[in-house]
C-alpha atoms as a PDB file:
ATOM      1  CA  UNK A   1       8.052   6.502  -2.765  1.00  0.00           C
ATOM      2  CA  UNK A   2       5.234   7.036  -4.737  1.00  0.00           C
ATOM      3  CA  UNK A   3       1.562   6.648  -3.253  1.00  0.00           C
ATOM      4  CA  UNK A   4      -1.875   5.909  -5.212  1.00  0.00           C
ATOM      5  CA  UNK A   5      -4.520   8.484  -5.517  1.00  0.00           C
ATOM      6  CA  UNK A   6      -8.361   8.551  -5.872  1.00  0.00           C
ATOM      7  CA  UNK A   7     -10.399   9.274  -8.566  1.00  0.00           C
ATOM      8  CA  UNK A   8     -13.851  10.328  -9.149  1.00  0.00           C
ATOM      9  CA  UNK A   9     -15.656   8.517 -11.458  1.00  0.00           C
ATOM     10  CA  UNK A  10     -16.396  11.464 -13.601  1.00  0.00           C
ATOM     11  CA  UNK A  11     -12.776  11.785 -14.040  1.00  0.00           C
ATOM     12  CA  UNK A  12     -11.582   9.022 -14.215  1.00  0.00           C
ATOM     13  CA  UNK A  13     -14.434   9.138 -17.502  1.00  0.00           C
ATOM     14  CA  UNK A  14     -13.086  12.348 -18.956  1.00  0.00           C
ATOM     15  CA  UNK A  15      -9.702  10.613 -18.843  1.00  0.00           C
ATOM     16  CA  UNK A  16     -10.468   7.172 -19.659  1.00  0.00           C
ATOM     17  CA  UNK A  17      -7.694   7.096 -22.838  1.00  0.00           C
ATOM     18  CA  UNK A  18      -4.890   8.166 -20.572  1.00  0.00           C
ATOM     19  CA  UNK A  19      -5.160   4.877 -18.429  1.00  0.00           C
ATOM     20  CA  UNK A  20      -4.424   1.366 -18.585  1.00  0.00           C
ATOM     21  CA  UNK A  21      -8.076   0.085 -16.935  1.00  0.00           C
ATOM     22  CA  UNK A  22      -7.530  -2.664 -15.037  1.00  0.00           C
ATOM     23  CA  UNK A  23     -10.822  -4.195 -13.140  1.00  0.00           C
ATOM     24  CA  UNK A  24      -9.694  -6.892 -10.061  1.00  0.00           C
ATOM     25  CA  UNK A  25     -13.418  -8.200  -9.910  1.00  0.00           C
ATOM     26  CA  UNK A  26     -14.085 -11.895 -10.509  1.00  0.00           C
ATOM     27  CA  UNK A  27     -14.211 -13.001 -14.204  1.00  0.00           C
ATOM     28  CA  UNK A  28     -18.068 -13.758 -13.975  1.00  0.00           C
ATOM     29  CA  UNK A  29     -18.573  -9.959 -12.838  1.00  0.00           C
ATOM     30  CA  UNK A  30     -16.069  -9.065 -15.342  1.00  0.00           C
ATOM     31  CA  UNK A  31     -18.038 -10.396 -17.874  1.00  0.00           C
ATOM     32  CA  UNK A  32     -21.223  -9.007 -17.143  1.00  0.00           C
ATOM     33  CA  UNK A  33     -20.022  -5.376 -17.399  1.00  0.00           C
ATOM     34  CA  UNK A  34     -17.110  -3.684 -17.427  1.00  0.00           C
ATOM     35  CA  UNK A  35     -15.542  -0.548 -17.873  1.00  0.00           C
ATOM     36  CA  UNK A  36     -14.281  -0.429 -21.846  1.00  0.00           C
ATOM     37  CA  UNK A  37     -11.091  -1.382 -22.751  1.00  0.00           C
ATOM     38  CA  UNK A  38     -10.462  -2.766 -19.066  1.00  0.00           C
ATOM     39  CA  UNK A  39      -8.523  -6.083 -18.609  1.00  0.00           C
ATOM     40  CA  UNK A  40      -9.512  -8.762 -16.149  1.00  0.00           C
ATOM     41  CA  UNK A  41      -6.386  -8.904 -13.572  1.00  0.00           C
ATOM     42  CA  UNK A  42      -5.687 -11.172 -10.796  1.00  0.00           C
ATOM     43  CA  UNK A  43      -2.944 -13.269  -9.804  1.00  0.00           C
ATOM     44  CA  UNK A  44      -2.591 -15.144 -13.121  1.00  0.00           C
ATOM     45  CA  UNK A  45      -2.120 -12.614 -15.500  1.00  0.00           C
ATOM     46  CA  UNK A  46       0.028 -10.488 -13.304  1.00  0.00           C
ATOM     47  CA  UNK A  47       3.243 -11.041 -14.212  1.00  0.00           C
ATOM     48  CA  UNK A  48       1.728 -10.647 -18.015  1.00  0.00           C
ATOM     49  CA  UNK A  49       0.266  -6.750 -17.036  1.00  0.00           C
ATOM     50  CA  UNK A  50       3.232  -5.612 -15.460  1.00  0.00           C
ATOM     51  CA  UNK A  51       5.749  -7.280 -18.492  1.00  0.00           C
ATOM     52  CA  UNK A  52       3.475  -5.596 -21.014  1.00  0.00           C
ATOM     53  CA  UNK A  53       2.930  -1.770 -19.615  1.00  0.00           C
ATOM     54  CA  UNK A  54       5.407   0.734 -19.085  1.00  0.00           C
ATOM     55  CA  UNK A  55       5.945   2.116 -15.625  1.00  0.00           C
ATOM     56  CA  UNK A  56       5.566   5.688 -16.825  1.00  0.00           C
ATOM     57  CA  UNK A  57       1.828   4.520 -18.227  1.00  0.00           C
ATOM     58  CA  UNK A  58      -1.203   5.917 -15.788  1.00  0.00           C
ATOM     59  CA  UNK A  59      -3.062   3.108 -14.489  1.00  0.00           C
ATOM     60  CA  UNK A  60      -6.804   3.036 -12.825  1.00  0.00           C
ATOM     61  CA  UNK A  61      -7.729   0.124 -10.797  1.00  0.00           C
ATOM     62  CA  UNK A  62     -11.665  -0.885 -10.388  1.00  0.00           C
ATOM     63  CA  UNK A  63     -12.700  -2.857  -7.852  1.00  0.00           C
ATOM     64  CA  UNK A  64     -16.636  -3.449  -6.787  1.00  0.00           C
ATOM     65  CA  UNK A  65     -16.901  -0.400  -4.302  1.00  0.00           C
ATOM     66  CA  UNK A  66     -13.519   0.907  -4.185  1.00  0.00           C
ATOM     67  CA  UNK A  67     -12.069  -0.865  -1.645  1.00  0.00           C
ATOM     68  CA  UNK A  68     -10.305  -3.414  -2.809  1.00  0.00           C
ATOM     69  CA  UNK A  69      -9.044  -1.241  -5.510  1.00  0.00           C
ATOM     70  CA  UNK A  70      -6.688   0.634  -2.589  1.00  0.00           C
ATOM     71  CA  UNK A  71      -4.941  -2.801  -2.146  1.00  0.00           C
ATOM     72  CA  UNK A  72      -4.588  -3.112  -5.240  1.00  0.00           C
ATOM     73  CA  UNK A  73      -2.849  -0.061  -6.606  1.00  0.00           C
ATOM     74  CA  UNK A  74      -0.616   0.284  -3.374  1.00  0.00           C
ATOM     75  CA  UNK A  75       0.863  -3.602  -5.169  1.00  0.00           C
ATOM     76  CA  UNK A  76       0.976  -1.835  -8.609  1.00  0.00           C
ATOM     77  CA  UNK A  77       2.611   1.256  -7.067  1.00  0.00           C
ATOM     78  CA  UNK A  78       5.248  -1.283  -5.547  1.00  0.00           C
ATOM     79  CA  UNK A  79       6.169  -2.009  -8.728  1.00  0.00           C
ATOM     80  CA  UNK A  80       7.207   1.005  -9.579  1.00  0.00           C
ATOM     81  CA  UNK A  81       4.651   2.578 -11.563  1.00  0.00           C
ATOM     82  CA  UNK A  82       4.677   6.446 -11.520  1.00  0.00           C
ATOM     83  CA  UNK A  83       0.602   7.104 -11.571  1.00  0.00           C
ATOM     84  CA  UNK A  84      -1.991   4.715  -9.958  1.00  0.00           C
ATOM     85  CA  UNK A  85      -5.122   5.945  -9.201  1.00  0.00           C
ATOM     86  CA  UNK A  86      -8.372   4.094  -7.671  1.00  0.00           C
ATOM     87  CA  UNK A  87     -12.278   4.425  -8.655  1.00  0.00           C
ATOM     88  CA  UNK A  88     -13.927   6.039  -6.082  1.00  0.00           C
ATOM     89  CA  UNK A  89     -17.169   4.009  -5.950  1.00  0.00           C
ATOM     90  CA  UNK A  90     -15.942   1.232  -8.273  1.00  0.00           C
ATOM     91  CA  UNK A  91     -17.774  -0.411 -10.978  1.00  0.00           C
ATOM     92  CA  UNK A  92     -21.517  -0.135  -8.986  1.00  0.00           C
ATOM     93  CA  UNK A  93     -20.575   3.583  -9.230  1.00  0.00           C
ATOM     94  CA  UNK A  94     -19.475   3.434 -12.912  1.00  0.00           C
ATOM     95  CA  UNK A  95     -22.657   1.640 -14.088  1.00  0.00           C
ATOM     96  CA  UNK A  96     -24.719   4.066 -12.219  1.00  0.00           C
ATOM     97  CA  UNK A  97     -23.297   6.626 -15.008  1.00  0.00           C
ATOM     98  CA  UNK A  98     -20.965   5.489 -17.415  1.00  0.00           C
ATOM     99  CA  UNK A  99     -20.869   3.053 -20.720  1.00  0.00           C
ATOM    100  CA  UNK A 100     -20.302  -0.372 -19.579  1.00  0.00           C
ATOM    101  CA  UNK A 101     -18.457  -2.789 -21.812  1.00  0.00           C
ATOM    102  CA  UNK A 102     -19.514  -6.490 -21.666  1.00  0.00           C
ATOM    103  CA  UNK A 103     -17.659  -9.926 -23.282  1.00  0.00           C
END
């Protein structure tokens, strides 16, 4: 059985095209920054994210912090995806040094 892993935000930012972002904040936090090219997920559009990306595709969840990330990707490693990683620090770390993306 597979397992998430960590990642630093630096690189998770040097390797930023290899993933399928997906940020589990609240819309309204969504849309006031986010990491580029992320998608909004939560229980609505779950079924929707795991129809559309293949299993073998690396994914990196954002939470706030990185906590709630680690939930996240153990449910996303459930489904059988291959590589799941989590943000260390989350998207107050990202901001701190990164591009941010807004709607």
């Amino acid at each position: 059985m597979s397992v998430f892993q960590h990642i630093s935000i630096q690189d998770a930012a040097e390797r930023l095209e290899e993933f399928v972002v997906v940020d589990i904040r609240d819309p309204q936090s969504f849309a006031l920054g986010h990491v580029p090219e992320s998608l909004n997920l939560n229980n609505d559009n779950f079924a929707d994210f795991l129809a559309a990306t293949p299993k073998d595709k690396p994914v990196l969840v954002v939470c706030y912090h990185g906590l709630s990330s680690q939930q996240a990707a153990n449910v996303i490693v459930q489904q059988g995806y291959e590589s799941v990683y989590s943000l260390d620090g989350g998207f107050e770390g990202w901001k701190l040094g990164q591009p941010v993306a807004t709607a």
